[in-house]
N, C-alpha and C. Protein backbone atom coordinates (compact mmCIF):
# COMPACT_ATOMS: atom_id res chain seq x y z
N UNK A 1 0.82 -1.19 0.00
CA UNK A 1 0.00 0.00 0.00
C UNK A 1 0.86 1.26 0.00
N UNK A 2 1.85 1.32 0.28
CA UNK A 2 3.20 2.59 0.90
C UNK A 2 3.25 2.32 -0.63
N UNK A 3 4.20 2.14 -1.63
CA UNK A 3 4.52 1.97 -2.81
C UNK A 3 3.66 2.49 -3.70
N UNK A 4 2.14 2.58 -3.40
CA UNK A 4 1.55 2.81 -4.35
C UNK A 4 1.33 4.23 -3.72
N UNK A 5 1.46 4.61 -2.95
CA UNK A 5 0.61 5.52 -2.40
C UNK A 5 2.12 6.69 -2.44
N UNK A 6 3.49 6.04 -2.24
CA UNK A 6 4.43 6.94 -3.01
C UNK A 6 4.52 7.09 -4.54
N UNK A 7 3.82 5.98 -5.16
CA UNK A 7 3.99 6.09 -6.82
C UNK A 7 2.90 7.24 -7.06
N UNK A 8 1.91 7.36 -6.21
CA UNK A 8 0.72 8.32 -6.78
C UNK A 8 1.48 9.62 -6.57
N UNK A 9 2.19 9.84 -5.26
CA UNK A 9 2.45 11.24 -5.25
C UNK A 9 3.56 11.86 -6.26
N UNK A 10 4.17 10.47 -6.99
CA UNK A 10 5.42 11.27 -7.71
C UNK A 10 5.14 11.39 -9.01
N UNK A 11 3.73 10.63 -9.33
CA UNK A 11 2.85 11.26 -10.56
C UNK A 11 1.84 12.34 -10.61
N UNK A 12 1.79 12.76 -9.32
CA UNK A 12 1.02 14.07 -9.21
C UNK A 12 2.22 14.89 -9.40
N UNK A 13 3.49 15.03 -8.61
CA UNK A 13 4.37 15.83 -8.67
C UNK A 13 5.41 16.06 -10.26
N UNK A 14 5.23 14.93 -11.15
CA UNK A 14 5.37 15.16 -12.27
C UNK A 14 4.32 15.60 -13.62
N UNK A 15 3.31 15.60 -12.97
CA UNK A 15 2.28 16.23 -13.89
C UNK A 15 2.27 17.83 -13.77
N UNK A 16 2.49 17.80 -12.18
CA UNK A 16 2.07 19.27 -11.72
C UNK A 16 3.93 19.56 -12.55
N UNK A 17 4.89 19.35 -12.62
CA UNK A 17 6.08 20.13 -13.41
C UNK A 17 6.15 20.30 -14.56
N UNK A 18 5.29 19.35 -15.24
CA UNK A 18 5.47 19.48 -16.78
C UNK A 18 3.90 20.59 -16.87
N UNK A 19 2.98 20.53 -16.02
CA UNK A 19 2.11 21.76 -15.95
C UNK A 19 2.68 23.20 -16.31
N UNK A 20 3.75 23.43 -15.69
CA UNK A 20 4.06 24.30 -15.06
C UNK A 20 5.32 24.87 -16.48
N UNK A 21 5.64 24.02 -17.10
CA UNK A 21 6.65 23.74 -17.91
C UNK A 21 6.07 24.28 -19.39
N UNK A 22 4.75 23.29 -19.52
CA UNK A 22 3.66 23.77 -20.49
C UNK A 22 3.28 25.51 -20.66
N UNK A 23 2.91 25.56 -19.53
CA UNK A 23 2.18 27.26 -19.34
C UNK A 23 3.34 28.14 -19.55
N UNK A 24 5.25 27.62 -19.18
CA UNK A 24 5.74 28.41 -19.73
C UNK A 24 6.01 29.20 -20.70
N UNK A 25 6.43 28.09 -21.21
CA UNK A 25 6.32 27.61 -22.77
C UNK A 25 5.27 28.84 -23.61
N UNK A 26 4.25 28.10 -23.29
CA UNK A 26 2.80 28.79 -24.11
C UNK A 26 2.90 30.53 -23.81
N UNK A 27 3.20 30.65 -22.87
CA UNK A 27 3.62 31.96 -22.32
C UNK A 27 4.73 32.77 -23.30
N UNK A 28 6.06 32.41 -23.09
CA UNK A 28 6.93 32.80 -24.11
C UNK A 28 6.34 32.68 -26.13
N UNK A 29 5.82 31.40 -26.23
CA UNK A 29 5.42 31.41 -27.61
C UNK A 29 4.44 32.39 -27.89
N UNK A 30 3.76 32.76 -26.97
CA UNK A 30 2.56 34.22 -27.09
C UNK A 30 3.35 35.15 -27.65
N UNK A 31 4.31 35.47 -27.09
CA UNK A 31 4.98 36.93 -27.53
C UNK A 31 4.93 37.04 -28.88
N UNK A 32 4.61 38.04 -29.77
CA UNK A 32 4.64 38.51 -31.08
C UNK A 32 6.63 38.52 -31.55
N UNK A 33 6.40 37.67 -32.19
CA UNK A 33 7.51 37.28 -32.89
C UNK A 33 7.75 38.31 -33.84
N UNK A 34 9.18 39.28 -33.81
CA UNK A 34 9.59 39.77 -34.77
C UNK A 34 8.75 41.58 -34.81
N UNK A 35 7.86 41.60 -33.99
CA UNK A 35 7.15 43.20 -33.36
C UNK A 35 8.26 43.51 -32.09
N UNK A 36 8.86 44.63 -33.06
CA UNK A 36 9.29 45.56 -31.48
C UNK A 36 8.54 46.18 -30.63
N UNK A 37 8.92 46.36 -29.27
CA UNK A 37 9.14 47.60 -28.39
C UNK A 37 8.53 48.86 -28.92
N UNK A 38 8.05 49.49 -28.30
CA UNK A 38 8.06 51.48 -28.71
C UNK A 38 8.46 51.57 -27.65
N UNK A 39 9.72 51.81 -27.00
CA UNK A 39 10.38 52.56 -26.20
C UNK A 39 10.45 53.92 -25.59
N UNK A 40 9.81 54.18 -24.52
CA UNK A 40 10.03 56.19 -24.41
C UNK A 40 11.31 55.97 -24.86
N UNK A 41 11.74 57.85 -24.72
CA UNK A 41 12.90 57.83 -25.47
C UNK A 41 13.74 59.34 -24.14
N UNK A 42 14.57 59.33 -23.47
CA UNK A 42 14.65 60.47 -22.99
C UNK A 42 15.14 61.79 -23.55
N UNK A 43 15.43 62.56 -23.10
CA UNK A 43 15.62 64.10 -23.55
C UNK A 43 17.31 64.16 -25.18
N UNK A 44 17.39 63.09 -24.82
CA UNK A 44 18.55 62.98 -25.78
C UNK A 44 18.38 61.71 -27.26
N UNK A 45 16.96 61.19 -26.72
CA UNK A 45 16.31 60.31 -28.11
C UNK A 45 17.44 59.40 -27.47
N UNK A 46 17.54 58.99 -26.54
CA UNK A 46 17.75 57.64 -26.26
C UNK A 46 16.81 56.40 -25.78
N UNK A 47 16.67 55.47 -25.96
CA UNK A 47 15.23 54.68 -25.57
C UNK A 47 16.15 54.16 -24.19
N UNK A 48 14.87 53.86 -23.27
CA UNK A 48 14.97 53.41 -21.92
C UNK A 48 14.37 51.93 -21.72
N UNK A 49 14.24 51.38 -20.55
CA UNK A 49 13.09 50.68 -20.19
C UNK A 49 14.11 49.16 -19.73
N UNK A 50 12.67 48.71 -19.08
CA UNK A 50 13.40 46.91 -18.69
C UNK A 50 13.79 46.23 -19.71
N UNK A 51 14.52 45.25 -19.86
CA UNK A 51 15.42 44.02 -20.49
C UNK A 51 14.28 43.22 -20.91
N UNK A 52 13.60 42.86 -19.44
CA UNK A 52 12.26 41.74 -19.68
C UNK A 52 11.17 42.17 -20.50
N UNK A 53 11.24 43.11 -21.25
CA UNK A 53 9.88 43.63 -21.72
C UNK A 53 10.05 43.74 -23.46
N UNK A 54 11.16 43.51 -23.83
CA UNK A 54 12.33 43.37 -25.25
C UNK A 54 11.61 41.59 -25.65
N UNK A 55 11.20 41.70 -26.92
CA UNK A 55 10.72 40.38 -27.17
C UNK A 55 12.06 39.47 -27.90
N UNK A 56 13.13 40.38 -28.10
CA UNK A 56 14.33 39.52 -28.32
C UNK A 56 15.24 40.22 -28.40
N UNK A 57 16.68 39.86 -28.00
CA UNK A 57 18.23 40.38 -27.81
C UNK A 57 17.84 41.88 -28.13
N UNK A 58 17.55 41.77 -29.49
CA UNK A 58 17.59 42.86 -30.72
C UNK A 58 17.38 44.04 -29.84
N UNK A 59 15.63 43.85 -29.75
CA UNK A 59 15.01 44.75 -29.27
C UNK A 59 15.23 45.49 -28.04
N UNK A 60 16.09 45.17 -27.09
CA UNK A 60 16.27 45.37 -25.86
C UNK A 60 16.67 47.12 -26.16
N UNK A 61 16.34 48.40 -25.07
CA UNK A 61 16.34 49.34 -25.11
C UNK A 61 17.69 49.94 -25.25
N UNK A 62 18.07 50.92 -25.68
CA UNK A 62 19.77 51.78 -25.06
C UNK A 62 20.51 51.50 -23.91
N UNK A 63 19.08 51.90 -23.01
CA UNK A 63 19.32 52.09 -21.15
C UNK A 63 18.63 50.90 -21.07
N UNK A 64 19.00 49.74 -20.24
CA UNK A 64 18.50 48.97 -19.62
C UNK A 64 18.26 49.19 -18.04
N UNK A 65 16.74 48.87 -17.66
CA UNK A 65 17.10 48.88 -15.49
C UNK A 65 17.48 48.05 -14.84
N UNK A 66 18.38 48.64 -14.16
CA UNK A 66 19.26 48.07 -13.53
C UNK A 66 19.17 47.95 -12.12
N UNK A 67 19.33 47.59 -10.67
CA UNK A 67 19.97 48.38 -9.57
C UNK A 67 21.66 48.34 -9.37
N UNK A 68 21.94 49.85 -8.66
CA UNK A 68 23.41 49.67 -8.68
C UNK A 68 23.80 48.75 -7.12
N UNK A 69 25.01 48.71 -6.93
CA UNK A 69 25.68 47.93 -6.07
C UNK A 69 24.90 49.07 -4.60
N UNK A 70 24.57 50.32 -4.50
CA UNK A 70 24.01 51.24 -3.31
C UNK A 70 22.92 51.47 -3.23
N UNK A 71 21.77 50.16 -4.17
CA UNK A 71 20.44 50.15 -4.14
C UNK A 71 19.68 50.99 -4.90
N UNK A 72 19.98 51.98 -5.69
CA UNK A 72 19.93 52.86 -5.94
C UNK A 72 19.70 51.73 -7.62
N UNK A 73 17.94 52.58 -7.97
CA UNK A 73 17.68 52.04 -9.10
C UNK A 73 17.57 52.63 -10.40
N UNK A 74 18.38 52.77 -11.55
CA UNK A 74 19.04 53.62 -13.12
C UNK A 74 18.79 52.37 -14.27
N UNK A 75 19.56 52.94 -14.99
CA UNK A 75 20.03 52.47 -16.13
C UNK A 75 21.26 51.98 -16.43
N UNK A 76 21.49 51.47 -17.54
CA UNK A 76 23.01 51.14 -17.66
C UNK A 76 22.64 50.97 -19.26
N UNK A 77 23.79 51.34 -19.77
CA UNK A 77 23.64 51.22 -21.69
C UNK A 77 23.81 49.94 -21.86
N UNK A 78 23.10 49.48 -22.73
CA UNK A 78 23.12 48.07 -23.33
C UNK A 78 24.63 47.81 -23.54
N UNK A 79 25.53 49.05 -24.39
CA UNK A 79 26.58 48.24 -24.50
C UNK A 79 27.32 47.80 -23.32
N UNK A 80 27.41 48.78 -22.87
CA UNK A 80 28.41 48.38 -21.12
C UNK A 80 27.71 47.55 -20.68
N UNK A 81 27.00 46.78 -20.34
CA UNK A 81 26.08 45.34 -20.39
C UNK A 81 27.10 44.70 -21.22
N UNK A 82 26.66 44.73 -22.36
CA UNK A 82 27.05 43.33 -23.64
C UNK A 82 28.53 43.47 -23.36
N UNK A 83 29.33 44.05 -23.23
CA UNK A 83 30.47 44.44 -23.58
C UNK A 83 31.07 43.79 -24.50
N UNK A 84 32.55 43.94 -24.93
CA UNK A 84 33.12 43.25 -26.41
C UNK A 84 32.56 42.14 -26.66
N UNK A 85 32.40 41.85 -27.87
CA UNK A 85 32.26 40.05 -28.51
C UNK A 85 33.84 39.75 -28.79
N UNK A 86 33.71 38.80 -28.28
CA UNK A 86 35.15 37.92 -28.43
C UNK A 86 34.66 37.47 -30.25
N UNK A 87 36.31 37.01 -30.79
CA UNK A 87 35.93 36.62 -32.26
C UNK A 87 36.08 35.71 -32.36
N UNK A 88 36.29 34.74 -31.30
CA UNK A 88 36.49 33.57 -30.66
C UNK A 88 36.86 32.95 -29.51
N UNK A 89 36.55 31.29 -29.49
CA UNK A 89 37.12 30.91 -27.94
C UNK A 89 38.06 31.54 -27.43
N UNK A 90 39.32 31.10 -28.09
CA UNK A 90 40.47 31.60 -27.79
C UNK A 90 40.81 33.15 -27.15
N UNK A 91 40.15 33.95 -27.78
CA UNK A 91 40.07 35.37 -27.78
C UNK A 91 38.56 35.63 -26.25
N UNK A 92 38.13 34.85 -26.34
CA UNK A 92 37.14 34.88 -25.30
C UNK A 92 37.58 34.49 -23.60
N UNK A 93 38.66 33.62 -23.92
CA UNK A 93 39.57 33.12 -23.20
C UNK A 93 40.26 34.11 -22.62
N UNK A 94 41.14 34.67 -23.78
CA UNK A 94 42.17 35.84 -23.43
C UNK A 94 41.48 37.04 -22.50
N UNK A 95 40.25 37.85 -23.18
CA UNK A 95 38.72 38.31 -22.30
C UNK A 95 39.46 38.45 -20.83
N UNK A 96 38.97 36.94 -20.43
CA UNK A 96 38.74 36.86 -19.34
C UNK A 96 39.98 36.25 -18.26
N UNK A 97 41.17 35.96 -18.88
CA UNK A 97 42.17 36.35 -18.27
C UNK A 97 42.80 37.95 -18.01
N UNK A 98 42.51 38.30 -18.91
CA UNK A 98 42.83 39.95 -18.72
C UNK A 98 41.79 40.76 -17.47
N UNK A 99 40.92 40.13 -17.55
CA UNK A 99 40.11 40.79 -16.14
C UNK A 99 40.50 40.34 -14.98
N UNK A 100 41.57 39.35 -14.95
CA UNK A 100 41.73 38.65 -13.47
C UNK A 100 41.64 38.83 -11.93
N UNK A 101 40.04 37.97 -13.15
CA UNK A 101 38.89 37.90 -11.54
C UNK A 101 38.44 38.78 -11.36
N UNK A 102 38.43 39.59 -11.96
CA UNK A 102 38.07 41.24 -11.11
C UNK A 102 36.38 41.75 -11.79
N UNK A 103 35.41 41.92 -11.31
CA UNK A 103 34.33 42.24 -11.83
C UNK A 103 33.86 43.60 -12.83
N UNK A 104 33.08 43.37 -14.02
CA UNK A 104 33.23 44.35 -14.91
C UNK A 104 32.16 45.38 -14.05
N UNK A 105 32.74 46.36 -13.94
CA UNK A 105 31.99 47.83 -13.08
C UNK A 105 31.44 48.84 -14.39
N UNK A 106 30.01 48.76 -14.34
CA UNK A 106 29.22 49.09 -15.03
C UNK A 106 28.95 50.50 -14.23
N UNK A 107 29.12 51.97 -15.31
CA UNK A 107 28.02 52.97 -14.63
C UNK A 107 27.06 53.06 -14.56
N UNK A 108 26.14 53.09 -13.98
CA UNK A 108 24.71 53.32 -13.53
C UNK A 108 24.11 54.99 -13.74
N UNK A 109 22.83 55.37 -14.47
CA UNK A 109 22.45 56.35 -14.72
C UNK A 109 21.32 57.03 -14.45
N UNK A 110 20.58 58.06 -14.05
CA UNK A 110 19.58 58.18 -14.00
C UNK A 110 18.78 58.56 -15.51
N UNK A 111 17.57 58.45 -15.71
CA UNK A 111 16.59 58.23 -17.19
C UNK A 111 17.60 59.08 -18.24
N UNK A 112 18.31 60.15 -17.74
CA UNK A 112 18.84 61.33 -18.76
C UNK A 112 19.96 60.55 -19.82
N UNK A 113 20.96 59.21 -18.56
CA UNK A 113 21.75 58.96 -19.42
C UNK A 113 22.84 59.53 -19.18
N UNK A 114 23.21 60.62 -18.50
CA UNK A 114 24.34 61.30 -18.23
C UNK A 114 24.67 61.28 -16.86
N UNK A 115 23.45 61.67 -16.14
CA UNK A 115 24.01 61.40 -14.36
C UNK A 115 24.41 60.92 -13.68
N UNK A 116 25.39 59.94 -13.79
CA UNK A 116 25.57 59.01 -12.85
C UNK A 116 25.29 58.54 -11.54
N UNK A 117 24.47 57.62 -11.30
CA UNK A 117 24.04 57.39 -9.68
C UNK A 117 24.57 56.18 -8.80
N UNK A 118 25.46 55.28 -9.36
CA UNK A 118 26.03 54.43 -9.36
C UNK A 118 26.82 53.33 -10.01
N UNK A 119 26.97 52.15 -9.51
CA UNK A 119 27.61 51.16 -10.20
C UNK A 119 27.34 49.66 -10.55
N UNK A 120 26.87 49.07 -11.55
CA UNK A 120 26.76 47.78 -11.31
C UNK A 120 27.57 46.64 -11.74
N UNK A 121 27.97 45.72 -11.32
CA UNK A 121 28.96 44.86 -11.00
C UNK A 121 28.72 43.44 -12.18
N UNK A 122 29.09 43.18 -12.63
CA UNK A 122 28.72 41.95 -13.54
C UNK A 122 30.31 41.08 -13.45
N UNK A 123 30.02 39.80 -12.90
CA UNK A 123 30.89 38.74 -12.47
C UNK A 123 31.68 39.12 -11.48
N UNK A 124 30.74 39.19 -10.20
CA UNK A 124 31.24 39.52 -8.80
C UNK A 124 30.61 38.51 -8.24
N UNK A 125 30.98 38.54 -6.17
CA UNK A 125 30.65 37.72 -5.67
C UNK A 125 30.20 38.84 -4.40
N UNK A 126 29.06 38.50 -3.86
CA UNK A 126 28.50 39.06 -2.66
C UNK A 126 29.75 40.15 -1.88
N UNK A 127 29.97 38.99 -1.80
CA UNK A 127 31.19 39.78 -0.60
C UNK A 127 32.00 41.45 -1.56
N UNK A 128 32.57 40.87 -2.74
CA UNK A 128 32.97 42.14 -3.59
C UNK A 128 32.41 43.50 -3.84
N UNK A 129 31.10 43.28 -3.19
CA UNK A 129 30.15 44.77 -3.14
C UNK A 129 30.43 45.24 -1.69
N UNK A 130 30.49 44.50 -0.59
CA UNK A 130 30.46 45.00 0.42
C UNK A 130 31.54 45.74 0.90
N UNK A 131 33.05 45.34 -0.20
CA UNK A 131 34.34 46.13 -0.22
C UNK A 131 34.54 47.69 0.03
């Protein structure tokens, strides 16, 4: 009776994941494929806005939101985000020996784009903010 009564719960618990898996799914495939964004744009015709709201890479805004490392919530330009494309492994390699270890420090902006209000950290570890 135990056996069956663990086999039932680990077929409820795999129905309920692939549930959950499904609705993602269906969720992302909703998005209008290939329709951008209309982005505000601030005082300098730069577009703003969240990352999550970009229906692909492409589309993603100038200013992305960010928070900086002092809580403090801006922007940051897409490129200082993306930063260089390597032109390969090798060169992707090299990348990231040349940073050794050290986290890429992103400026942080308020909507204008020019103000700086902070910093955000990309390939750090907890402790490296509290420095």
């Amino acid at each position: 009776m135990k056996k069956k009564h663990v086999l039932f719960i680990g077929v409820v618990a795999l129905v309920t994941v692939l549930s959950f898996a499904v609705a993602a799914y269906a969720n992302l495939a909703a998005r209008p494929k290939g329709k951008q964004t209309v982005w505000p744009k601030n005082d300098l015709g730069v577009t703003y806005g969240s990352g999550l709201d970009a229906v692909s890479p492409e589309d993603e805004p100038d200013l992305i939101l960010v928070q900086a490392t002092n809580g403090k919530v801006g922007y940051a330009y897409r490129t200082d985000l993306e930063g260089p494309e390597p032109s390969s492994p090798a060169a992707a390699i090299a990348q990231q020996k040349a940073k050794g270890g050290k986290p890429d420090v992103i400026p942080v902006y308020e909507v204008d784009g020019v103000t700086q209000i902070g910093v955000f950290l990309i390939g750090h570890t907890p402790a490296e903010v509290e420095r």
